[in-house]
C-alpha atoms as a PDB file:
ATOM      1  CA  UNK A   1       0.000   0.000   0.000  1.00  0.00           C
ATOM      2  CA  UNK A   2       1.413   3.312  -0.915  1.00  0.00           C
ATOM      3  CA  UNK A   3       2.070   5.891   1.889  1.00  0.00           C
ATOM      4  CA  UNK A   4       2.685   9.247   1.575  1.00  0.00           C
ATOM      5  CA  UNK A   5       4.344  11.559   4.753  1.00  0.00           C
ATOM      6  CA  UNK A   6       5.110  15.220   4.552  1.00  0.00           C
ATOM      7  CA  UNK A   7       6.856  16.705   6.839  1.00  0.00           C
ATOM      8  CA  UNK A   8       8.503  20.300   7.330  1.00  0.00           C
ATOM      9  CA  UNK A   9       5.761  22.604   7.194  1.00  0.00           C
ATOM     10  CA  UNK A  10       5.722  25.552  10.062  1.00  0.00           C
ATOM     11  CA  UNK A  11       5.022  29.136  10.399  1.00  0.00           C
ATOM     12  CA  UNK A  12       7.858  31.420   8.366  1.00  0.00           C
ATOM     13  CA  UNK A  13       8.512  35.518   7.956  1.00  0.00           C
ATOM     14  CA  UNK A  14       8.376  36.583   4.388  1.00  0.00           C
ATOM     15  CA  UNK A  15      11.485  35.894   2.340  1.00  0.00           C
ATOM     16  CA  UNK A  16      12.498  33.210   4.619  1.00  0.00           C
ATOM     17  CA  UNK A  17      12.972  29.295   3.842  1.00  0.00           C
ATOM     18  CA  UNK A  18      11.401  26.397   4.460  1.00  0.00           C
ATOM     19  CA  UNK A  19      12.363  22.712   3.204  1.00  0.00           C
ATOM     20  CA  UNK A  20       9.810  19.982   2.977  1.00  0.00           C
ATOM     21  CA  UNK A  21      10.034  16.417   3.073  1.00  0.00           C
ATOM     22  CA  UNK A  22       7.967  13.455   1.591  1.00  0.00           C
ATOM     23  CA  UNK A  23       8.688   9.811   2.385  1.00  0.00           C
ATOM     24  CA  UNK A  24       7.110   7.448   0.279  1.00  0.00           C
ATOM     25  CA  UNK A  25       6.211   3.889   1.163  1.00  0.00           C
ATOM     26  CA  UNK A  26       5.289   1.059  -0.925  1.00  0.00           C
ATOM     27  CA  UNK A  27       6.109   2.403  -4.059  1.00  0.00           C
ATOM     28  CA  UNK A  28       6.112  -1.078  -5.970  1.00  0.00           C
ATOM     29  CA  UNK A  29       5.125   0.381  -9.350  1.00  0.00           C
ATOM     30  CA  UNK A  30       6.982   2.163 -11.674  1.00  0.00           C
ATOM     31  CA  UNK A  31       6.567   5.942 -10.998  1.00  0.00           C
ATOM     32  CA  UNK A  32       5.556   8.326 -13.658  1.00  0.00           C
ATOM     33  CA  UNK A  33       5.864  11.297 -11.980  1.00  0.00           C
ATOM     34  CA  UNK A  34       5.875  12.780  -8.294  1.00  0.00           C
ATOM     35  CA  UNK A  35       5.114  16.344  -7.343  1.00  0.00           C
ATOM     36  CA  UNK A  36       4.287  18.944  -4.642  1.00  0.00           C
ATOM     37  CA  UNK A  37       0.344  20.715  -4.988  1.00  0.00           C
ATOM     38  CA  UNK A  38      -0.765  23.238  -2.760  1.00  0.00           C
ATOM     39  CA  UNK A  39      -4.089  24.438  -1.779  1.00  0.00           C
ATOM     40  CA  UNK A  40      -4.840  27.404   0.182  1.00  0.00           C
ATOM     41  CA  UNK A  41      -8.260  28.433   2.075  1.00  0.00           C
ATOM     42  CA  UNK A  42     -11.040  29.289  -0.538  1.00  0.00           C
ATOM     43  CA  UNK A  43      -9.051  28.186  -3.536  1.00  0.00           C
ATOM     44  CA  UNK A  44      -8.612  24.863  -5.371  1.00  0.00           C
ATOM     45  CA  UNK A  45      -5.349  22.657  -5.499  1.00  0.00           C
ATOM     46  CA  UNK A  46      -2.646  23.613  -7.776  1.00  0.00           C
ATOM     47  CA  UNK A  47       0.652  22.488  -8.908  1.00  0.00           C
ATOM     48  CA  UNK A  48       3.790  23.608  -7.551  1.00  0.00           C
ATOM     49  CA  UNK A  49       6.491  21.284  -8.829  1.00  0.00           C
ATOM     50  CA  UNK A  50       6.805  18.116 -10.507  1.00  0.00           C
ATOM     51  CA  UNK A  51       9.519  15.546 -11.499  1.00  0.00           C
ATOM     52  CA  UNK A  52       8.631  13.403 -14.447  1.00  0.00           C
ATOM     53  CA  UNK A  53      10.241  10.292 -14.596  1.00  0.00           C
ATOM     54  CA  UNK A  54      13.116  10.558 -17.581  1.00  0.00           C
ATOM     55  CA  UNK A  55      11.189  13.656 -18.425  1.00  0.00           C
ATOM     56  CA  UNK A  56      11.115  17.225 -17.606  1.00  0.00           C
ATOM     57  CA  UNK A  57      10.464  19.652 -14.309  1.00  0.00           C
ATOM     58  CA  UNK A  58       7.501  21.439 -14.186  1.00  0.00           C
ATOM     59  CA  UNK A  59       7.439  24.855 -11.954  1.00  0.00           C
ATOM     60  CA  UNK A  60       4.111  27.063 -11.508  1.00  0.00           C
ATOM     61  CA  UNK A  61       5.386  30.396 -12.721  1.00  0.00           C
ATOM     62  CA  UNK A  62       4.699  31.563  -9.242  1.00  0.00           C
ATOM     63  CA  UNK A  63       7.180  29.698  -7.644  1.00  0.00           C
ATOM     64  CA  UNK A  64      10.112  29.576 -10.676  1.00  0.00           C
ATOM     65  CA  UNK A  65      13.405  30.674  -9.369  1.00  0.00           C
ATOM     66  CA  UNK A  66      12.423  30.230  -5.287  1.00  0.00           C
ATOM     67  CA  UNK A  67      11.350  26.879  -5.070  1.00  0.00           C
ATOM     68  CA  UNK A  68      13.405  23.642  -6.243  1.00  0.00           C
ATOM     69  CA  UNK A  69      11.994  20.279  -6.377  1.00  0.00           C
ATOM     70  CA  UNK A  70      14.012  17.332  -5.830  1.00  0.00           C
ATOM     71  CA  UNK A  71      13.974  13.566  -5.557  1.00  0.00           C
ATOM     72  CA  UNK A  72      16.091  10.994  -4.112  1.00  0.00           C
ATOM     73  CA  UNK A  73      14.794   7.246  -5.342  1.00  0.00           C
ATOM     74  CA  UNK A  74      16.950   5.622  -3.457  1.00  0.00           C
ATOM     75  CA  UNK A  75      15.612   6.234  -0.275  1.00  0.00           C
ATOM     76  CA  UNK A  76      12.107   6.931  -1.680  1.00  0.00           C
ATOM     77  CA  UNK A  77      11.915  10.659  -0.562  1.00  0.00           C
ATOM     78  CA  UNK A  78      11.473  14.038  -2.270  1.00  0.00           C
ATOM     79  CA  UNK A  79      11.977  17.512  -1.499  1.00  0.00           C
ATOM     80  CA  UNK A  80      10.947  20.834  -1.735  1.00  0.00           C
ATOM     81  CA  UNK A  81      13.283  23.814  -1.022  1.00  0.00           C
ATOM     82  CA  UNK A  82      11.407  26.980  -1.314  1.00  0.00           C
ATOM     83  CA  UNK A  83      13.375  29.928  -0.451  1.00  0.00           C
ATOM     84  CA  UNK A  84      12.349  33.835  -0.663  1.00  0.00           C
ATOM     85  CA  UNK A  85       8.671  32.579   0.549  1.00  0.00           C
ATOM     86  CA  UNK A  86       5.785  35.055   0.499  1.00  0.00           C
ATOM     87  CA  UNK A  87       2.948  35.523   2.100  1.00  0.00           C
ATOM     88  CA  UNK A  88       0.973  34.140  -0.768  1.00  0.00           C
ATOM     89  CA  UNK A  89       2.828  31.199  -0.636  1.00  0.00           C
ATOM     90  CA  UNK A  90       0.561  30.253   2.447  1.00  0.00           C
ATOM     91  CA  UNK A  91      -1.229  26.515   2.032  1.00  0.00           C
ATOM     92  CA  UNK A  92      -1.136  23.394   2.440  1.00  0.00           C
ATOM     93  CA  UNK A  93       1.190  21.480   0.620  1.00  0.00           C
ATOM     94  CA  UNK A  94       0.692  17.680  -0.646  1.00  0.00           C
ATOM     95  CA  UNK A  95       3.287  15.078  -1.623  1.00  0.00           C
ATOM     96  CA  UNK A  96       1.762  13.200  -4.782  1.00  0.00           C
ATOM     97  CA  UNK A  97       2.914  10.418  -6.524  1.00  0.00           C
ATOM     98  CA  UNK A  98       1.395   8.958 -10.271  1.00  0.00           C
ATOM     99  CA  UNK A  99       2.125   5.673 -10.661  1.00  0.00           C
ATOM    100  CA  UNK A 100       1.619   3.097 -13.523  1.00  0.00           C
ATOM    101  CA  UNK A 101      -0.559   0.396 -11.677  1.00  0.00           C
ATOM    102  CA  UNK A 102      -2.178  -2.199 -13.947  1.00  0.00           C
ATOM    103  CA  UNK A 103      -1.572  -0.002 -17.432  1.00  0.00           C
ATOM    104  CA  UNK A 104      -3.494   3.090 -15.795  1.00  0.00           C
ATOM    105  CA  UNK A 105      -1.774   6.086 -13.589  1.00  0.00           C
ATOM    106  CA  UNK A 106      -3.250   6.168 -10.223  1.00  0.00           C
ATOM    107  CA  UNK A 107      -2.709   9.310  -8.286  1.00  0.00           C
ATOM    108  CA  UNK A 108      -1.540   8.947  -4.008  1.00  0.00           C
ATOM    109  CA  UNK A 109      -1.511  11.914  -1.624  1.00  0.00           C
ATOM    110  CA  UNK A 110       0.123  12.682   1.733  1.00  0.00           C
ATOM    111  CA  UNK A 111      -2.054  14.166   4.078  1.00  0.00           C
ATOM    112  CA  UNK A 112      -0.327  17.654   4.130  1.00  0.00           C
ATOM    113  CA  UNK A 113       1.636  19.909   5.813  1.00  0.00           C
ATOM    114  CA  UNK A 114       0.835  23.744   6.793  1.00  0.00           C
ATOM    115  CA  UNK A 115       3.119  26.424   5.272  1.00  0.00           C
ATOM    116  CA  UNK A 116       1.941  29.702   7.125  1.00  0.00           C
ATOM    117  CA  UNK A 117       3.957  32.596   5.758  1.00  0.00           C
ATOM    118  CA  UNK A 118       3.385  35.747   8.205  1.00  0.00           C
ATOM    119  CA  UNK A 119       5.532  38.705  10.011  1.00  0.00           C
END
């Protein structure tokens, strides 16, 4: 069963860091991609960063040149350094994985972590 575990939210000033975490657990498919979402109060999820698998990054134009995804498959984590944060950079952030399970991509999620950023 796939598990998902974010850690390294917390309350930040603006232009201050933060670096999250996401351990993954029972990954036995092949992954096709795994990336960080966001979703703050009133608005829907949206993409921060994702890694494809032999393929490209993807950055939401809001977060290009702060925030720098990351993945180390060897110990089945991935990262998220997001430097210079903002206040708008305030949500909840998800781990997700896609995986290839029976032909098909299935989508996992963490549970979240808070990033608050406020003076």
């Amino acid at each position: 069963q796939v598990r998902l575990v974010e850690s390294g939210g917390g309350l930040v000033q603006p232009g201050g860091s933060l670096r999250l975490s996401c351990a993954a657990a029972g990954m036995t498919f092949s992954i096709n991609d795994m990336g960080w979402y966001r979703q703050a109060p009133g608005k829907q999820r949206e993409l921060v960063a994702r890694i494809i698998t032999g393929g490209p990054t993807d950055y939401a134009d809001s977060v290009k040149g702060r925030f720098t995804i990351s993945r180390d498959d060897a110990k089945n984590m991935m990262y998220l350094q997001m430097n210079r944060l903002e206040p708008e950079d305030t949500a909840v952030y998800y781990c997700n994985v896609a995986l290839w399970v029976q032909g098909s991509i299935r989508d996992y999620w963490g549970q979240g972590t808070q990033v608050i950023v406020s003076s």
